[in-house]
C-alpha atoms as a PDB file:
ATOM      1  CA  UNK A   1      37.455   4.045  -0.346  1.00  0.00           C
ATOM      2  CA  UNK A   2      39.445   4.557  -3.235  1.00  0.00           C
ATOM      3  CA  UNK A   3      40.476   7.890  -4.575  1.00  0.00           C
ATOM      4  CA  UNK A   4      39.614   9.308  -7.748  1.00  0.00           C
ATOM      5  CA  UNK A   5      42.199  10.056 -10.104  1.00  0.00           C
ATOM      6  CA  UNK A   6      41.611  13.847 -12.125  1.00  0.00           C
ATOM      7  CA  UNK A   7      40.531  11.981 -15.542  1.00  0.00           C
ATOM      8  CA  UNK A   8      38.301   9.581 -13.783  1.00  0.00           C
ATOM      9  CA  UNK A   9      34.223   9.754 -13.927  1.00  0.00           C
ATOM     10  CA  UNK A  10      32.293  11.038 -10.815  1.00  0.00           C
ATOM     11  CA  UNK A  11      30.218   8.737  -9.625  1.00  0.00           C
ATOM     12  CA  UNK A  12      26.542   8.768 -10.350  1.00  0.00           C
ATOM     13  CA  UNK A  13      24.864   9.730  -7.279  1.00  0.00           C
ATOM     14  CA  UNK A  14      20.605   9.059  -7.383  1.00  0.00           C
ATOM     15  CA  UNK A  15      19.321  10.311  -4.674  1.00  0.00           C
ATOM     16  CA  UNK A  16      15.872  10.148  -5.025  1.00  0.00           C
ATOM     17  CA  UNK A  17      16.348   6.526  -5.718  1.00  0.00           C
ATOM     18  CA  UNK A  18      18.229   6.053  -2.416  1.00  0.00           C
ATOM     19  CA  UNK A  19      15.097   7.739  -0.960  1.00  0.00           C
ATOM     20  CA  UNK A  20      12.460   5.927  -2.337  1.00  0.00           C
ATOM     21  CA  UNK A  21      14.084   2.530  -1.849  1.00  0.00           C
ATOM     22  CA  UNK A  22      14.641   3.443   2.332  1.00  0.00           C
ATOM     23  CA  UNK A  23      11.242   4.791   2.118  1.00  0.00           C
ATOM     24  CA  UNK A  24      10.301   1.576   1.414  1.00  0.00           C
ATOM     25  CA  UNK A  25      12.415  -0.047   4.039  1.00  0.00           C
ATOM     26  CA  UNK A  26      10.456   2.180   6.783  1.00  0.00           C
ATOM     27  CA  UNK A  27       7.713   1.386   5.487  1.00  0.00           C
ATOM     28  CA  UNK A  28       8.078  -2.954   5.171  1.00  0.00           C
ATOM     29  CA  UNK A  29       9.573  -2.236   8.813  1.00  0.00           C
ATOM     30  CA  UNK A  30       6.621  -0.451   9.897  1.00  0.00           C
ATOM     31  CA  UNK A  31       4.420  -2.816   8.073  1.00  0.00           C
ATOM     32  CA  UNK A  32       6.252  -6.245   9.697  1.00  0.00           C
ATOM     33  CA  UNK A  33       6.110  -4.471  13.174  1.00  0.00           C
ATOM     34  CA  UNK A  34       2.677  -3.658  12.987  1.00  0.00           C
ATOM     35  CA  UNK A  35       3.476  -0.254  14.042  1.00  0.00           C
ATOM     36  CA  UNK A  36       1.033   2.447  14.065  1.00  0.00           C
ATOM     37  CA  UNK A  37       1.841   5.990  14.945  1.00  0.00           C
ATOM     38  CA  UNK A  38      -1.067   6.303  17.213  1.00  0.00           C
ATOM     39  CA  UNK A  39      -1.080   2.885  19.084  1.00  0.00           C
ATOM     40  CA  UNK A  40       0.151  -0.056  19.025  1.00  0.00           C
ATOM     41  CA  UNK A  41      -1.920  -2.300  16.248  1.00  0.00           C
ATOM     42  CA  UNK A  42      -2.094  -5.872  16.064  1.00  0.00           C
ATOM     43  CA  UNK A  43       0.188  -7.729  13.767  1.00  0.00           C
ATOM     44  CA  UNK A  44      -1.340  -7.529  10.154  1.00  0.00           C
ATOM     45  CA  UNK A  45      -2.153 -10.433   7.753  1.00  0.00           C
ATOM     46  CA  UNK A  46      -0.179 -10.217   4.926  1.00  0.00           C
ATOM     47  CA  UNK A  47       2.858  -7.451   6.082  1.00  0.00           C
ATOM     48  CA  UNK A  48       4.325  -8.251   3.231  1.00  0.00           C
ATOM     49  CA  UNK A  49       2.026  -7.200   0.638  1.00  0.00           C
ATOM     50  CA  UNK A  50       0.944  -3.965   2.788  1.00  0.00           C
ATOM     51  CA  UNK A  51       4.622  -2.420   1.755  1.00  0.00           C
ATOM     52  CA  UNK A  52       4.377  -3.390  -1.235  1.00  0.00           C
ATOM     53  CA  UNK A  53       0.832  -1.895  -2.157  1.00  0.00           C
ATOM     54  CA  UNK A  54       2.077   1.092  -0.407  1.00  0.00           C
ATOM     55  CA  UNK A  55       4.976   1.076  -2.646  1.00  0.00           C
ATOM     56  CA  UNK A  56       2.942   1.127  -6.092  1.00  0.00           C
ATOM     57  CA  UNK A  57       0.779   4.005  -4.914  1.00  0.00           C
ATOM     58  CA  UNK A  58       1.956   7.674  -5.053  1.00  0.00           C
ATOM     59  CA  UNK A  59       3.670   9.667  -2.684  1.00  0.00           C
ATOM     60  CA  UNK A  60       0.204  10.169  -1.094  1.00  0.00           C
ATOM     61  CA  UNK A  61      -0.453   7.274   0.997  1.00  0.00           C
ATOM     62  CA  UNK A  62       1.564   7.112   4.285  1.00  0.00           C
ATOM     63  CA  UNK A  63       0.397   3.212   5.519  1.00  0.00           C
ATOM     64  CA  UNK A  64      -1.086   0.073   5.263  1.00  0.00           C
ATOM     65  CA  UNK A  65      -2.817  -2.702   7.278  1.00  0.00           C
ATOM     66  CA  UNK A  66      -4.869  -5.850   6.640  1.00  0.00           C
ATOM     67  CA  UNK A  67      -6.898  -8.005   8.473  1.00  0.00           C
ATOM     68  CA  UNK A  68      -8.630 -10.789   8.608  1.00  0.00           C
ATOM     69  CA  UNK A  69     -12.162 -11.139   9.251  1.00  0.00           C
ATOM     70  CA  UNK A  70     -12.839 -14.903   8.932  1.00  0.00           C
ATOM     71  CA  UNK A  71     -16.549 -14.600   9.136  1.00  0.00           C
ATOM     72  CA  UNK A  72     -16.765 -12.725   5.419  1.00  0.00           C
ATOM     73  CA  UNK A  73     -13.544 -14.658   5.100  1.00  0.00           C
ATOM     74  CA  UNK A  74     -12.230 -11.215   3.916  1.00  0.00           C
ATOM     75  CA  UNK A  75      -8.634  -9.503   4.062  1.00  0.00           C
ATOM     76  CA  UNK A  76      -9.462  -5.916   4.582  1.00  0.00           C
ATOM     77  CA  UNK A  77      -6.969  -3.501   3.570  1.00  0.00           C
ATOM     78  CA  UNK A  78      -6.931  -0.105   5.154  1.00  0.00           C
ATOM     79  CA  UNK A  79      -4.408   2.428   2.990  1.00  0.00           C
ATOM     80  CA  UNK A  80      -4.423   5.820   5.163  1.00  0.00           C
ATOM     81  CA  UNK A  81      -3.412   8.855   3.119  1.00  0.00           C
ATOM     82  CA  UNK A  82      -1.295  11.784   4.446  1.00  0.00           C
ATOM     83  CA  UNK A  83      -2.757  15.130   4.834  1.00  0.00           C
ATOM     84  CA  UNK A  84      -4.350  16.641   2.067  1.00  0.00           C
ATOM     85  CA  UNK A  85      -4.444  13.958  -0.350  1.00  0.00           C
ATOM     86  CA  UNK A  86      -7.926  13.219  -1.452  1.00  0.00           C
ATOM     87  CA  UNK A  87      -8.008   9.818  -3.817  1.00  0.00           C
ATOM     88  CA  UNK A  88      -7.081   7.431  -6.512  1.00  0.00           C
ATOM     89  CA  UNK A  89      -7.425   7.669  -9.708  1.00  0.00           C
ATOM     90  CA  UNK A  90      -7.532   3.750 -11.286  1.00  0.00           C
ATOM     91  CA  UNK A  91      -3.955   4.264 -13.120  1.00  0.00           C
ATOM     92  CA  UNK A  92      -2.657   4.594  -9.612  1.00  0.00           C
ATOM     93  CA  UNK A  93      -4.573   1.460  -7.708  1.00  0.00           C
ATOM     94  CA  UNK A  94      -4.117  -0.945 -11.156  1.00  0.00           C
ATOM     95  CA  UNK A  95      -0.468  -2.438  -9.392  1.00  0.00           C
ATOM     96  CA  UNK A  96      -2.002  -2.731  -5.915  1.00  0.00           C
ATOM     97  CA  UNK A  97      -4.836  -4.180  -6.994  1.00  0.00           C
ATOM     98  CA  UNK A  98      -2.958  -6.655  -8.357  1.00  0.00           C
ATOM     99  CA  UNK A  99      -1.173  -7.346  -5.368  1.00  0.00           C
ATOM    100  CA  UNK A 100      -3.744  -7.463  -2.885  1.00  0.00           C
ATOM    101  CA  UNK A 101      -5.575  -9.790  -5.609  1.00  0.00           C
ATOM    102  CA  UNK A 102      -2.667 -12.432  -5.411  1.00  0.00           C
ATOM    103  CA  UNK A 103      -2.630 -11.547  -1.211  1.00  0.00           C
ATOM    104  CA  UNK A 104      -5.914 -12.395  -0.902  1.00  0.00           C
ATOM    105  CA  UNK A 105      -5.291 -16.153  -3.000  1.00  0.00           C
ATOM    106  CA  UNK A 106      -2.585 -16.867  -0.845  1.00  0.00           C
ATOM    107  CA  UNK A 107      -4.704 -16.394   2.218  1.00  0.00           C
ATOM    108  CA  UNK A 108      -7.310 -17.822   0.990  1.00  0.00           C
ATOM    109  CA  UNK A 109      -9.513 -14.670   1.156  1.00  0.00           C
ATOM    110  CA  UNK A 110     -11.192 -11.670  -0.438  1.00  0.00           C
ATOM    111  CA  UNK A 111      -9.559  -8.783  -0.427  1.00  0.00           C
ATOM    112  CA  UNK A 112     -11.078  -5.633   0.037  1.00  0.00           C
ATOM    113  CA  UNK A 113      -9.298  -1.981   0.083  1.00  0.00           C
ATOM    114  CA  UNK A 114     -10.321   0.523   2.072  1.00  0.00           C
ATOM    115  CA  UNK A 115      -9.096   3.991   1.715  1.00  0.00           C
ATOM    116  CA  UNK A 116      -8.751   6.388   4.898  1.00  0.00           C
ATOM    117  CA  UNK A 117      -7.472  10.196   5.267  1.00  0.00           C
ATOM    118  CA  UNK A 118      -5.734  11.234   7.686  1.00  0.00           C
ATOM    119  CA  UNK A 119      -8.671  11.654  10.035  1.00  0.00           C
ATOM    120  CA  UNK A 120      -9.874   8.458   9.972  1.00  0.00           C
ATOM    121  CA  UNK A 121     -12.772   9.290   7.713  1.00  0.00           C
ATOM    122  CA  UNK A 122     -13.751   7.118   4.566  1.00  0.00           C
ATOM    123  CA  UNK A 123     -12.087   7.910   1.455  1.00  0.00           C
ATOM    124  CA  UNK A 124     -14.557   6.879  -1.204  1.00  0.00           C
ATOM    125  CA  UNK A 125     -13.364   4.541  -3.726  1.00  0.00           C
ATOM    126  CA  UNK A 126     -16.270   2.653  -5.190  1.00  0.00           C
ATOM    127  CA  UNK A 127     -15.573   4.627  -8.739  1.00  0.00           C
ATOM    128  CA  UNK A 128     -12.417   2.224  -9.368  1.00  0.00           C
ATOM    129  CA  UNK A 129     -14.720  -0.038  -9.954  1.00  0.00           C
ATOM    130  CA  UNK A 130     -15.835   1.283 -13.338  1.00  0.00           C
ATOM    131  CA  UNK A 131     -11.970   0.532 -14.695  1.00  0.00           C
ATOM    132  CA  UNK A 132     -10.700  -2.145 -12.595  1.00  0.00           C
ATOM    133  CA  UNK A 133     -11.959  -5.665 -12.344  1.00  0.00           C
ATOM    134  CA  UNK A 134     -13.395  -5.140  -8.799  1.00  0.00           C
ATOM    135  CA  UNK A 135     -16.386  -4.435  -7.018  1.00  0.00           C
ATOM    136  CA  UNK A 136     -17.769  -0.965  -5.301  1.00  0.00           C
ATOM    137  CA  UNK A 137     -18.934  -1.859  -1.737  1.00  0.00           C
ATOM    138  CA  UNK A 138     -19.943   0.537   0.431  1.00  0.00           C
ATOM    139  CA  UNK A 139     -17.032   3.218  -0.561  1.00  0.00           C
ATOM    140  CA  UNK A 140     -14.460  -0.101  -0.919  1.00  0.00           C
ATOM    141  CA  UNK A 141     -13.983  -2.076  -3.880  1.00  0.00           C
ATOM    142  CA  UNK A 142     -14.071  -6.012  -3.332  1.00  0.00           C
ATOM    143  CA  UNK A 143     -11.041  -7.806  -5.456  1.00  0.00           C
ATOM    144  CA  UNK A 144     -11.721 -11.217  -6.256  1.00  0.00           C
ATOM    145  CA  UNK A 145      -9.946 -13.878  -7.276  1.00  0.00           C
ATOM    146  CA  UNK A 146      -9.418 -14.463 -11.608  1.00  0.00           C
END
């Protein structure tokens, strides 16, 4: 390391963006591991695109996993929230949306995102669908392809 002589600049130090971006490490780790704090899961779908939809979303959602259900021929993406974090607004979802939209091509699929607390119980996010170009299904929205 090289010292710092009295007239020279400090350097910039951004910590929250040193957080964020190994937040995001942990959680493309996590994602490519298939890791699950509870139990081991199976290996997701599309890894890949789970850390990144977890990226775009706020601070509220801790994970996310997709699979494949190749009757519907459907990618179904489960986001679970941490504690006390009750929903999304469509401002929030419009970037992960996106993502699982593109997800979903490349697999050849639907997507659909499913929201979960920390509980395990149903998040309902059918009133996306209103702003978004996506369906409400059951509590889900359904993202098709363009």
């Amino acid at each position: 390391m090289t010292a710092l002589s009295p007239t020279s600049p400090a350097p910039v130090r951004r910590p929250a963006l040193a957080v964020f971006f190994v937040l995001l490490m942990v959680a493309a780790m996590l994602a490519l591991a298939g890791c699950s704090s509870a139990s081991p899961a199976p290996k997701s779908a599309q890894p890949e695109v789970d850390a990144a939809v977890v990226a775009t979303l706020p601070d509220d959602f801790a994970k996310a996993f997709t699979e494949y259900d190749e009757g519907d021929a459907e990618c179904v993406t489960t986001v679970t929230t941490l504690p006390y974090r009750y929903g999304l607004s469509a401002s929030m979802t419009e970037d992960a949306v996106d993502l699982l939209r593109e997800g979903g091509e490349r697999l050849g699929c639907v997507a659909v995102l499913h929201v979960v607390n920390d509980d395990g119980d149903q998040v309902d996010i059918g009133h996306l669908a209103k702003y978004l170009p996506v369906e409400a299904r059951d509590g889900d929205i359904v993202i098709r392809s363009s």
